[in-house]
C-alpha atoms as a PDB file:
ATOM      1  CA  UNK A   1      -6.924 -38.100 -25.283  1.00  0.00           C
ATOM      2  CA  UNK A   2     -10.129 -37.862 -26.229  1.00  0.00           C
ATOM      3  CA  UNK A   3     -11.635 -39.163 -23.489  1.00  0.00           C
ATOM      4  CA  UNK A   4      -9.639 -36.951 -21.078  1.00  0.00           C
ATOM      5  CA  UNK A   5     -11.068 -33.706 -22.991  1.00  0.00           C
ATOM      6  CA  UNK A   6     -14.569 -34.998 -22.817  1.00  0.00           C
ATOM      7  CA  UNK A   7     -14.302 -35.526 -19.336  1.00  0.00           C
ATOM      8  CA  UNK A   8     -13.084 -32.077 -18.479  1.00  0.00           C
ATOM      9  CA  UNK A   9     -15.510 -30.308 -20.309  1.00  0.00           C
ATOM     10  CA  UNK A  10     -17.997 -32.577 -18.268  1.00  0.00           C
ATOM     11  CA  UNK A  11     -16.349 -31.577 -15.182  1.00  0.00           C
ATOM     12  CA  UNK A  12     -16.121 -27.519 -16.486  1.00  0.00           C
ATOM     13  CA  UNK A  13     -20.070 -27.910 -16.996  1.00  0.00           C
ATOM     14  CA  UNK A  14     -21.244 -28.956 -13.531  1.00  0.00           C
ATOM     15  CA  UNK A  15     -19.154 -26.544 -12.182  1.00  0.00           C
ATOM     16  CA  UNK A  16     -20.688 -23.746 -14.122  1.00  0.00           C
ATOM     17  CA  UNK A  17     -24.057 -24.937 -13.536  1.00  0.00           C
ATOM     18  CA  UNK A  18     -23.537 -24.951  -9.861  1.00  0.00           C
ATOM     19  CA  UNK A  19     -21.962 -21.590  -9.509  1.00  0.00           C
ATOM     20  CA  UNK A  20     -25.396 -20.363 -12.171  1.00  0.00           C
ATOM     21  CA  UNK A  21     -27.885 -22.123  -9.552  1.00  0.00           C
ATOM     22  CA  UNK A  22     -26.171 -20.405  -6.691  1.00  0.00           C
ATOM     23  CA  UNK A  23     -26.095 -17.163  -8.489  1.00  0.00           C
ATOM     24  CA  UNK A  24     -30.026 -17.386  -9.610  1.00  0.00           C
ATOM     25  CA  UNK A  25     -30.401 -17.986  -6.131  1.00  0.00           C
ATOM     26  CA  UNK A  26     -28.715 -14.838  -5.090  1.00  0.00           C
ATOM     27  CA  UNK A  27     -30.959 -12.748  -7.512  1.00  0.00           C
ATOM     28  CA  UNK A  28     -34.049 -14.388  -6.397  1.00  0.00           C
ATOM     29  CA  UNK A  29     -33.180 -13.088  -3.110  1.00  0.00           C
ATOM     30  CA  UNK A  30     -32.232 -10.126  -3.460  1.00  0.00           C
ATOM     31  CA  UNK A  31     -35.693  -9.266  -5.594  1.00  0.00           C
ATOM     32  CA  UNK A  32     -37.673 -10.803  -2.704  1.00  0.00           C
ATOM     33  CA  UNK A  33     -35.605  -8.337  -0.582  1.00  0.00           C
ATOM     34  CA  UNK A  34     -36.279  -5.531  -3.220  1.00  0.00           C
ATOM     35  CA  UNK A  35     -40.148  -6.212  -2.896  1.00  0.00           C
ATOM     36  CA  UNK A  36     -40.126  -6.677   0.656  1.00  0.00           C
ATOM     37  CA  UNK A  37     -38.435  -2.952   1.040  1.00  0.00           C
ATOM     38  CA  UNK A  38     -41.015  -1.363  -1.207  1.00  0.00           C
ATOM     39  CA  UNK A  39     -44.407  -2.461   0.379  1.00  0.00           C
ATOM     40  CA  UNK A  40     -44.202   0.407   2.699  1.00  0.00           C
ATOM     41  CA  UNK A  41     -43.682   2.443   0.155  1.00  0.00           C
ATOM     42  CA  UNK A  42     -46.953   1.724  -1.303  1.00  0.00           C
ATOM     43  CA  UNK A  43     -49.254   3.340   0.678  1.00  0.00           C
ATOM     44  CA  UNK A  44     -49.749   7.066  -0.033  1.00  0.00           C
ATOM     45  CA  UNK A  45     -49.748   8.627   3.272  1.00  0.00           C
ATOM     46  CA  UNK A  46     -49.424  12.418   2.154  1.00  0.00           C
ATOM     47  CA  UNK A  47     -53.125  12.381   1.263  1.00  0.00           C
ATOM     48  CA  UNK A  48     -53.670  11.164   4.757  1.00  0.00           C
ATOM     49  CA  UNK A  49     -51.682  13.408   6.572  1.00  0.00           C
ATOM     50  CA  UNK A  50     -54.498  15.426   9.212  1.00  0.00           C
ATOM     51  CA  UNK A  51     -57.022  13.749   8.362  1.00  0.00           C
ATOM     52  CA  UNK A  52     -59.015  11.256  10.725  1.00  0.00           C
ATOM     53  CA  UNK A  53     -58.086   7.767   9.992  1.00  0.00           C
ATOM     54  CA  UNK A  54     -58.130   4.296  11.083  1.00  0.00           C
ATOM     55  CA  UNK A  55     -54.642   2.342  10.844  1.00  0.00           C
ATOM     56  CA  UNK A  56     -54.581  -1.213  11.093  1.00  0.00           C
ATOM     57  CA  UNK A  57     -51.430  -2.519  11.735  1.00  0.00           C
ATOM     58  CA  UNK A  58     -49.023  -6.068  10.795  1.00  0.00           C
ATOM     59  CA  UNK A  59     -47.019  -6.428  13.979  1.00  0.00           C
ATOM     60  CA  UNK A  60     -47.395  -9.233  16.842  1.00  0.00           C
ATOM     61  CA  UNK A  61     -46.103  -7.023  19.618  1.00  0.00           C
ATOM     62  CA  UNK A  62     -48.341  -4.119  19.008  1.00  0.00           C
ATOM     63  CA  UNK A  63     -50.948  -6.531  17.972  1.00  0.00           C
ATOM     64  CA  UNK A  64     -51.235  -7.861  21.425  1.00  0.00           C
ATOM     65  CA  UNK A  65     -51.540  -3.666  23.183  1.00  0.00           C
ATOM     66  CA  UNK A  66     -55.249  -3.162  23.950  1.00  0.00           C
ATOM     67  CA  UNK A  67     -54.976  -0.455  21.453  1.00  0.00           C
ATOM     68  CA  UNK A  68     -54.087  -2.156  18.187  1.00  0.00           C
ATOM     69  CA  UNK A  69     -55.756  -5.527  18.778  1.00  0.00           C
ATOM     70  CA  UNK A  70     -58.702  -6.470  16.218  1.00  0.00           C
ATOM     71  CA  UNK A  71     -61.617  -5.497  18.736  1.00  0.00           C
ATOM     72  CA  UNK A  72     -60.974  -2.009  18.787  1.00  0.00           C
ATOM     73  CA  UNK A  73     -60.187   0.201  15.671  1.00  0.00           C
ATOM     74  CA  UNK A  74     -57.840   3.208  16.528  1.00  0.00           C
ATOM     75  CA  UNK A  75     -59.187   6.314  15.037  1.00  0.00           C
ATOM     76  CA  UNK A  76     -56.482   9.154  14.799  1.00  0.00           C
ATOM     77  CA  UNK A  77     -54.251  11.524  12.788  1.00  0.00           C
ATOM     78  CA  UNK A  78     -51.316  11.021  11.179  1.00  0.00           C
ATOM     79  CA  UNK A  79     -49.315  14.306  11.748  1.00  0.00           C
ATOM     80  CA  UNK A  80     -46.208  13.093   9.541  1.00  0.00           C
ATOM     81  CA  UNK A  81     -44.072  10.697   8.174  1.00  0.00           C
ATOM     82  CA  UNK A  82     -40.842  10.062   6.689  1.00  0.00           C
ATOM     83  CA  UNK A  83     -39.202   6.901   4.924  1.00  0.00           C
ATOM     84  CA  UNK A  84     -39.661   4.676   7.621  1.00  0.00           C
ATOM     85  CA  UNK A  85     -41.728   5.964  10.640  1.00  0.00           C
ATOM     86  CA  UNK A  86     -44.668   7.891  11.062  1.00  0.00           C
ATOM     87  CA  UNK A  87     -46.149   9.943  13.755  1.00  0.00           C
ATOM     88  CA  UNK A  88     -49.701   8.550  14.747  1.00  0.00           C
ATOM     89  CA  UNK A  89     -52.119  11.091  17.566  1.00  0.00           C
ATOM     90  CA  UNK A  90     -54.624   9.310  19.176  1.00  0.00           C
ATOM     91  CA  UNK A  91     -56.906  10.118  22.279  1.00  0.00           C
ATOM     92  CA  UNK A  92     -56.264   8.000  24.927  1.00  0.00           C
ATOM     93  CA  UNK A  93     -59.400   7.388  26.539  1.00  0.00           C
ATOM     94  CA  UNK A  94     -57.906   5.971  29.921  1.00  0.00           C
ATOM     95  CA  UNK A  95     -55.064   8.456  30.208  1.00  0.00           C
ATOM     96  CA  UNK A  96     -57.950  11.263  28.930  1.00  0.00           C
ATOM     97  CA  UNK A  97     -55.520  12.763  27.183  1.00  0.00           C
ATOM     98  CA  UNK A  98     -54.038  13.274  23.319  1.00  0.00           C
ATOM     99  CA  UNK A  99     -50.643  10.546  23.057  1.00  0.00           C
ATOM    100  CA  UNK A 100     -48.485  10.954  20.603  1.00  0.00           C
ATOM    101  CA  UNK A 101     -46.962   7.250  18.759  1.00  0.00           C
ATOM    102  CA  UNK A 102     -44.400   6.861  16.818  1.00  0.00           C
ATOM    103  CA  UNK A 103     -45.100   3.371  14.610  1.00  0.00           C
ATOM    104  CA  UNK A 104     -42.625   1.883  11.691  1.00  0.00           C
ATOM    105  CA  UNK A 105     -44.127   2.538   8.527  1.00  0.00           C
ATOM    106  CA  UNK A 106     -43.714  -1.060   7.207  1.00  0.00           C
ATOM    107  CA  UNK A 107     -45.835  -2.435  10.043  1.00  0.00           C
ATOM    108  CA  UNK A 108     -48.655  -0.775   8.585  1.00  0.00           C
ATOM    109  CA  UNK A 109     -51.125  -2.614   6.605  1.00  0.00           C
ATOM    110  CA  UNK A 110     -53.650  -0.472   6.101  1.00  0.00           C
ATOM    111  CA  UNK A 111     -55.305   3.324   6.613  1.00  0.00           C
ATOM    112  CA  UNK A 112     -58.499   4.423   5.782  1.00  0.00           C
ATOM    113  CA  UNK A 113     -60.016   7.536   6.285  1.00  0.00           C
ATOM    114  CA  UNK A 114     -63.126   8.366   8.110  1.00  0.00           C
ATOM    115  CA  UNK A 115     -65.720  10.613   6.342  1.00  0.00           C
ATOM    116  CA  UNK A 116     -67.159  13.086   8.476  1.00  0.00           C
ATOM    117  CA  UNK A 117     -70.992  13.248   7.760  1.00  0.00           C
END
């Protein structure tokens, strides 16, 4: 008898300890997913908003434009923004015109503003 209550609790424990893993593992993701959603949210664009900037930018497709890739740095205005895009104006210099792009707010890694001297 004894032995037959021993070995259920034994049995009732790695149960429980499975199900806890798989549940720590649930929280761990969901506060990587937490942190990943927020990063965006770090940078302060309202103090940037028409000014003249530089954006550099964490994406592999607009990476590889001639506009965003690392030999050339964009210099424009951000004319707004909301939660998840934001409205970038740039001159075009073979179009010779002002273009208008909308880019995702949490492909952007970085703005910086350009003093005027």
């Amino acid at each position: 008898m004894e032995w037959s209550i021993f070995f259920l609790a034994l049995i009732g424990f790695v149960i429980l300890s499975g199900k806890m893993d798989s549940i720590q593992k649930r929280i761990d993701n969901l506060e990587i997913i937490g942190e990943s959603k927020n990063t965006h949210n770090d940078l302060l664009l309202e103090e940037y908003v028409g000014k003249k900037v530089t954006i550099e930018i964490d994406n592999d497709d607009i990476e590889n434009s001639y506009l965003f890739d690392s030999a050339n740095e964009v210099e424009g205005v951000i004319v707004e923004y909301d939660d998840e895009w934001l409205l970038f104006q740039y001159y075009h210099k073979y179009k010779k015109k002002e273009v208008f792009q909308y880019l995702r707010r949490r492909d952007l890694k970085s703005v910086n503003e350009i003093k005027e001297k």
